[in-house]
C-alpha atoms as a PDB file:
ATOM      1  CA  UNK A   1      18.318   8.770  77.405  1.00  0.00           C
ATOM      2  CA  UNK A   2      15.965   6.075  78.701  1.00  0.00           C
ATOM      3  CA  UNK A   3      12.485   5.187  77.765  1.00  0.00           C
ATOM      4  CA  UNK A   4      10.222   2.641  79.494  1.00  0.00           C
ATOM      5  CA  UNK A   5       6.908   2.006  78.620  1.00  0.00           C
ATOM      6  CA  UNK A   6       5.212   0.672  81.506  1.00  0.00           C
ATOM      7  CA  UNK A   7       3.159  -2.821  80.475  1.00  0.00           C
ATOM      8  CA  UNK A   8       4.619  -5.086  83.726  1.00  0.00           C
ATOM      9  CA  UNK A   9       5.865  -5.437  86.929  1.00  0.00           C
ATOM     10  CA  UNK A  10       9.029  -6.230  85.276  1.00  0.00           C
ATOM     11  CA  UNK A  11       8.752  -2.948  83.367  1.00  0.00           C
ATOM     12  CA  UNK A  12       8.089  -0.923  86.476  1.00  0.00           C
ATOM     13  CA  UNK A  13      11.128  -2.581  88.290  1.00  0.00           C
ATOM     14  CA  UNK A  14      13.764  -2.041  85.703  1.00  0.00           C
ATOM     15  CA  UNK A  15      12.198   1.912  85.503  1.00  0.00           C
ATOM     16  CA  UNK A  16      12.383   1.661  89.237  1.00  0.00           C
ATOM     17  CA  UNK A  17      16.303   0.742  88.864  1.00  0.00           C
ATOM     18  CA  UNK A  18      17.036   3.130  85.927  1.00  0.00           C
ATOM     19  CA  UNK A  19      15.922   6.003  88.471  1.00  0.00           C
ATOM     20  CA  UNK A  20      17.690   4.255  90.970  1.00  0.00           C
ATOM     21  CA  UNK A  21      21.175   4.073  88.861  1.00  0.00           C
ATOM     22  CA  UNK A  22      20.522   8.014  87.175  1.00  0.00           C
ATOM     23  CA  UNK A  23      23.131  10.716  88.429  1.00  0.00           C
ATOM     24  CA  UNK A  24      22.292  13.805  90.762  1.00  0.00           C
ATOM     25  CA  UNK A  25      20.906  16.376  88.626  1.00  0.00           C
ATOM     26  CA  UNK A  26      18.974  13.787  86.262  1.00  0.00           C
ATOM     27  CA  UNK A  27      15.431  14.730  85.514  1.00  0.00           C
ATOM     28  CA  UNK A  28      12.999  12.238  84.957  1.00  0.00           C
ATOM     29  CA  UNK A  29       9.719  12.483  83.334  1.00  0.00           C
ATOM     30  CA  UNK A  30       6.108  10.127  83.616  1.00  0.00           C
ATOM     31  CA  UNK A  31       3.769  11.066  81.301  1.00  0.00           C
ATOM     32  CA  UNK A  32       0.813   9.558  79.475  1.00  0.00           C
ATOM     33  CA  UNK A  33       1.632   7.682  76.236  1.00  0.00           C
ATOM     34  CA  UNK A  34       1.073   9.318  73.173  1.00  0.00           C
ATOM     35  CA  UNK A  35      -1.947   8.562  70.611  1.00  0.00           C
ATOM     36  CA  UNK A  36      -1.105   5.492  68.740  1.00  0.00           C
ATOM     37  CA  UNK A  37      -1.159   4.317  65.226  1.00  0.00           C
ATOM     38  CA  UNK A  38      -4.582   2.043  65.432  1.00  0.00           C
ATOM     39  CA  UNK A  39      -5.983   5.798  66.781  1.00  0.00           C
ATOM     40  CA  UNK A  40      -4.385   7.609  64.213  1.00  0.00           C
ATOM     41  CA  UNK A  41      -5.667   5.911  61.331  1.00  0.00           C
ATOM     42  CA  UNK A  42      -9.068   5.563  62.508  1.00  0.00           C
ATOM     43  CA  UNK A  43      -9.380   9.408  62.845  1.00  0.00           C
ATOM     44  CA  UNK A  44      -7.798  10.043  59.738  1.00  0.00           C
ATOM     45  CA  UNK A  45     -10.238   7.658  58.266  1.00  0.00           C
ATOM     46  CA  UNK A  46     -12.855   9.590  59.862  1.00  0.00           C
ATOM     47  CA  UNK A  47     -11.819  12.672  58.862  1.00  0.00           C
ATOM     48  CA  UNK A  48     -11.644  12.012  55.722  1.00  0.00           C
ATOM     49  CA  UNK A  49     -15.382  10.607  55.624  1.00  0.00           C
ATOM     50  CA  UNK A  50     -16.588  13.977  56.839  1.00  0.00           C
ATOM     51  CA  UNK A  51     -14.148  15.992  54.474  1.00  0.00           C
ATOM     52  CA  UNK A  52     -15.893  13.726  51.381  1.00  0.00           C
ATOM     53  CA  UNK A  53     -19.390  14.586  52.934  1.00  0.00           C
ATOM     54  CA  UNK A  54     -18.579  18.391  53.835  1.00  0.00           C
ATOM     55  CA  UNK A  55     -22.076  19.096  55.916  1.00  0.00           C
ATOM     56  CA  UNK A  56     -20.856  22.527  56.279  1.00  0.00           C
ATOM     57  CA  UNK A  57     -20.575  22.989  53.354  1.00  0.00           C
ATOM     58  CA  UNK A  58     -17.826  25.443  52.954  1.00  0.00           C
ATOM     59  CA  UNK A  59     -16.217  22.733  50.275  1.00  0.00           C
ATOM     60  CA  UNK A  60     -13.183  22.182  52.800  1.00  0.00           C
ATOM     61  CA  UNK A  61     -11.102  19.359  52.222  1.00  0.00           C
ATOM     62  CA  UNK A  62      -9.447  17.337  55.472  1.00  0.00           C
ATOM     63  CA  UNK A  63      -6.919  19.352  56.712  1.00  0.00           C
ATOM     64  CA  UNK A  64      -9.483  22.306  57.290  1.00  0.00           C
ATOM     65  CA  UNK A  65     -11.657  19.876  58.657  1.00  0.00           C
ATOM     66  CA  UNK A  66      -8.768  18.310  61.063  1.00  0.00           C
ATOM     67  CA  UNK A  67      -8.354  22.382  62.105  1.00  0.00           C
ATOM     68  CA  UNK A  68     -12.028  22.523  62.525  1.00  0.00           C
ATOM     69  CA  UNK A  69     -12.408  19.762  65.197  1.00  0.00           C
ATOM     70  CA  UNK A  70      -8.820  20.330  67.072  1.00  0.00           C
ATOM     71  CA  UNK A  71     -10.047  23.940  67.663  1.00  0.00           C
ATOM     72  CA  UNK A  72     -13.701  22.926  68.706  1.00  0.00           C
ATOM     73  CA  UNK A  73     -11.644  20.274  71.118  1.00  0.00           C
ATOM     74  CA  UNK A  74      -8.247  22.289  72.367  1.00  0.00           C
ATOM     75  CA  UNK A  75     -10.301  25.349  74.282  1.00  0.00           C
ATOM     76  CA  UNK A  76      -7.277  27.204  74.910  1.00  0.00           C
ATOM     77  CA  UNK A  77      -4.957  28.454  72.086  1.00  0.00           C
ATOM     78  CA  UNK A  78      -1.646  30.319  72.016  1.00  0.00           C
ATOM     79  CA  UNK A  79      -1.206  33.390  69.655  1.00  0.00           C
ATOM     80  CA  UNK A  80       2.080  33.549  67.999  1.00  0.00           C
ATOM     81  CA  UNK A  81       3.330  37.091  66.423  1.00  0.00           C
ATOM     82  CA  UNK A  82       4.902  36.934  62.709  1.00  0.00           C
ATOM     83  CA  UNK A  83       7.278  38.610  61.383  1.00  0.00           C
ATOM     84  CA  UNK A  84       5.133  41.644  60.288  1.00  0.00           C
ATOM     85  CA  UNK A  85       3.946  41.742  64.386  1.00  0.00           C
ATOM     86  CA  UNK A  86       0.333  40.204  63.069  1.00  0.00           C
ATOM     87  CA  UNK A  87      -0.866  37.292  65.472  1.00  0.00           C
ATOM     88  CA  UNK A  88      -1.910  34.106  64.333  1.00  0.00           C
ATOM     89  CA  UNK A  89      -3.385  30.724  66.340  1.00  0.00           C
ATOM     90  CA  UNK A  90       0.179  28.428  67.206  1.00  0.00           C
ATOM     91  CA  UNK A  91      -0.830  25.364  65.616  1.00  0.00           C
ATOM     92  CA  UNK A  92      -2.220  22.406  67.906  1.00  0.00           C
ATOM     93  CA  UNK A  93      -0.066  18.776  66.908  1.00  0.00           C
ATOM     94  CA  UNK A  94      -2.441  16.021  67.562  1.00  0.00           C
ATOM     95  CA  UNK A  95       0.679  14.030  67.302  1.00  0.00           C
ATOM     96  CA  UNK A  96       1.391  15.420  70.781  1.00  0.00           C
ATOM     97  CA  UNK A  97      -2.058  13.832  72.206  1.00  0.00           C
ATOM     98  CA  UNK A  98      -2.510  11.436  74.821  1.00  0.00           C
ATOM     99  CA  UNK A  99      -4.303   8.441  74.291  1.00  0.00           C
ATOM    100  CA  UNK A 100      -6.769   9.693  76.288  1.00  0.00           C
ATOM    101  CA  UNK A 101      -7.180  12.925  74.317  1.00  0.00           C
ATOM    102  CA  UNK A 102      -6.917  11.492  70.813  1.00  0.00           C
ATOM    103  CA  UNK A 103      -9.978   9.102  72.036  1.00  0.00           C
ATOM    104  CA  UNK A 104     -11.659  12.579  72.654  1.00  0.00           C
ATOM    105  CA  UNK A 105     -10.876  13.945  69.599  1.00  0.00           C
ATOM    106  CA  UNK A 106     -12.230  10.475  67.776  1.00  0.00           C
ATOM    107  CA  UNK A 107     -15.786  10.666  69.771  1.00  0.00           C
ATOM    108  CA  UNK A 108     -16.140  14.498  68.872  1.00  0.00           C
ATOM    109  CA  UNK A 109     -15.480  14.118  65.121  1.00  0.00           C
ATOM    110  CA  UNK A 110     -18.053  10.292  65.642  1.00  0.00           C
ATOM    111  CA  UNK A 111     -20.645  12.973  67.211  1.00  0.00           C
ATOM    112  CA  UNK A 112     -20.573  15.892  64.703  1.00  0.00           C
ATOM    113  CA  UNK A 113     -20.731  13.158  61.806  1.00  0.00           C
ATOM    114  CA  UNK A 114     -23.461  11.262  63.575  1.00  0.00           C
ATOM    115  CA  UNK A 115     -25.524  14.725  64.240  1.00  0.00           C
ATOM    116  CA  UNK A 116     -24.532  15.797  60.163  1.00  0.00           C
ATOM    117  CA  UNK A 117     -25.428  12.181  58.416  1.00  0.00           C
ATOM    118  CA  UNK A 118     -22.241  11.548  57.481  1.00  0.00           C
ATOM    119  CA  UNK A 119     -21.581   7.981  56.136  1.00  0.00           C
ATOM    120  CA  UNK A 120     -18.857   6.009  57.810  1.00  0.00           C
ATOM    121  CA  UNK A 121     -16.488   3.913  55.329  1.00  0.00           C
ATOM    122  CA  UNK A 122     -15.893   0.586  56.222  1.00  0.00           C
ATOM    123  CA  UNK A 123     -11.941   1.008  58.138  1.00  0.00           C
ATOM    124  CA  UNK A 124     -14.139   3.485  60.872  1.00  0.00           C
ATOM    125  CA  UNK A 125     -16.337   0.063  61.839  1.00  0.00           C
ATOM    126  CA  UNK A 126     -14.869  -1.468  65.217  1.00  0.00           C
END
């Protein structure tokens, strides 16, 4: 399997060629890149801050609060059955955002702490 991230010309030739060269009945897929680490840590970071604040005050610690915003961001959720036929919310892997949406995610968590006082530690700055 081929990957090409797209940063060039060059890059965009040699994916041009690799489509080019691929056998009938090859699929190929362009998507948007994935969040990144720089993203990640920052709203992890931020998380955090408003887990160690907890203006709701339901004493949850930073996974809960990680559920908290993803659902208040993803509108649409999928219901899975268990194994006793009771439904339950899929989960939602923020691994699995785009750039675009993990920038989202980082400006909704930035607005709820803004609106709630929460202090930002100093690796949120910038």
């Amino acid at each position: 399997m081929t990957t090409i991230r797209i940063v060039s010309d060059w890059h965009r030739r040699r994916a041009i060629d690799a489509v080019s060269d691929a056998p009938l009945g090859h699929i190929v897929s362009i998507k948007e890149p994935t969040r990144n680490t720089v993203q990640n840590a920052k709203l992890h970071a931020m998380i955090d801050d408003v887990a160690r604040a907890d203006p709701l005050g339901h004493s949850y610690d930073a996974d809960d609060y990680k559920a908290v915003f993803v659902n208040a961001y993803k509108s649409e959720h999928r219901v899975l059955y268990g194994v006793d036929g009771r439904p339950f919310p899929a989960p939602v892997r923020t691994s699995a955002f785009s750039v675009k949406q993990c920038a989202e995610l980082i400006e909704l968590v930035y607005a709820f702490g803004a609106e709630h006082g929460v202090k930002w530690s100093e690796k949120n700055i910038g």
